[in-house]
Protein backbone atom coordinates (compact mmCIF):
# COMPACT_ATOMS: atom_id res chain seq x y z
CA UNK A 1 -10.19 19.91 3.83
CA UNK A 2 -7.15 20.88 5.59
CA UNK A 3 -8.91 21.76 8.58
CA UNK A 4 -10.64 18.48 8.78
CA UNK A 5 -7.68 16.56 7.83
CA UNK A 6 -5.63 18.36 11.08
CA UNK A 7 -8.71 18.03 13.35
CA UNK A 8 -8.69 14.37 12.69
CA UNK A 9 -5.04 13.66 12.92
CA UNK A 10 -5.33 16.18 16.27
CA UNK A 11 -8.28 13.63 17.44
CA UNK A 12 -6.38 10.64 17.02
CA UNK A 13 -3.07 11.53 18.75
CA UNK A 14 -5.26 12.83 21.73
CA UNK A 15 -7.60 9.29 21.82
CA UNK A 16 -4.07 7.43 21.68
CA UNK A 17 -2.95 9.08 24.71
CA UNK A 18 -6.02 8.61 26.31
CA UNK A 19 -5.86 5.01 26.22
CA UNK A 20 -2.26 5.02 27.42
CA UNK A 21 -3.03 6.76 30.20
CA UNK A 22 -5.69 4.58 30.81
CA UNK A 23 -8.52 7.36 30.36
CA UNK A 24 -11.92 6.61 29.51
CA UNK A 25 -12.32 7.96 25.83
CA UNK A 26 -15.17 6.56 24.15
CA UNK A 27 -16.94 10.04 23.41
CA UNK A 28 -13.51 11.08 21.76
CA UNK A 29 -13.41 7.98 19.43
CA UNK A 30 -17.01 8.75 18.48
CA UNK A 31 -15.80 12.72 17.91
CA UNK A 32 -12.65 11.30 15.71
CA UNK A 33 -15.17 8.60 13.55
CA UNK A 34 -17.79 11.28 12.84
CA UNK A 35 -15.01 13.39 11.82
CA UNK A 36 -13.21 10.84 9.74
CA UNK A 37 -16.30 10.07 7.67
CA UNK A 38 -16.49 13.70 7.07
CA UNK A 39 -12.80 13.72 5.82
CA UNK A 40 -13.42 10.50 3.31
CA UNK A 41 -16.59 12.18 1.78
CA UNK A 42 -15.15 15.28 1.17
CA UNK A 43 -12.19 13.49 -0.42
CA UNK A 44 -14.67 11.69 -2.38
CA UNK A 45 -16.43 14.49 -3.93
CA UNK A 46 -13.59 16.02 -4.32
CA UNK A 47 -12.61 13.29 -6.25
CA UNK A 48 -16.09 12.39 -7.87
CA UNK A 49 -16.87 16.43 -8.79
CA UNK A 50 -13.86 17.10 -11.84
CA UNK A 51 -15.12 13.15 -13.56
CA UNK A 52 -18.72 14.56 -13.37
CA UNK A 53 -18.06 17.72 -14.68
CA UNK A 54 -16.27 16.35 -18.26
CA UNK A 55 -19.09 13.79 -18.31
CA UNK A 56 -21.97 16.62 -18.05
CA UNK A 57 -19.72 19.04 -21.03
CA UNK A 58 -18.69 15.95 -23.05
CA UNK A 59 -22.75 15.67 -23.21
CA UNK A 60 -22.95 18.80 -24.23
CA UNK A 61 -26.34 19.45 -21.75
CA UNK A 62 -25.05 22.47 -19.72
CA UNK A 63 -25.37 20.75 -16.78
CA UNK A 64 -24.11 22.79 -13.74
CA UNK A 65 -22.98 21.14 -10.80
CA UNK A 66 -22.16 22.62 -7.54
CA UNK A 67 -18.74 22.00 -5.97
């Protein structure tokens, strides 16, 4: 997530610059979105994964999940 998280800030300083310098950078912004959303779902599973794996033991049904 690391990776993402410095591609993203890397995406956004490089779009802002862009626009100061008066540079067309509408595929950039697209890049930096797609890559953005990438960066909130992984922090959401992240997030989501430990909950779901107490739920699935506290059941007691073995459940595996995958990380």
């Amino acid at each position: 997530m690391q990776t993402l998280r410095a591609r993203v800030q890397w995406l956004a300083r490089r779009v802002e610059k862009l626009h100061d310098e008066g540079e067309p950078a509408q595929t950039l912004e697209q890049t930096l979105h797609e890559a953005e959303r990438e960066l909130l779902e992984q922090a959401r599973r992240a997030r989501l994964a430990p909950s779901a794996r107490r739920t699935a033991t506290a059941a007691g049904d073995g459940t595996q999940l995958d990380p």
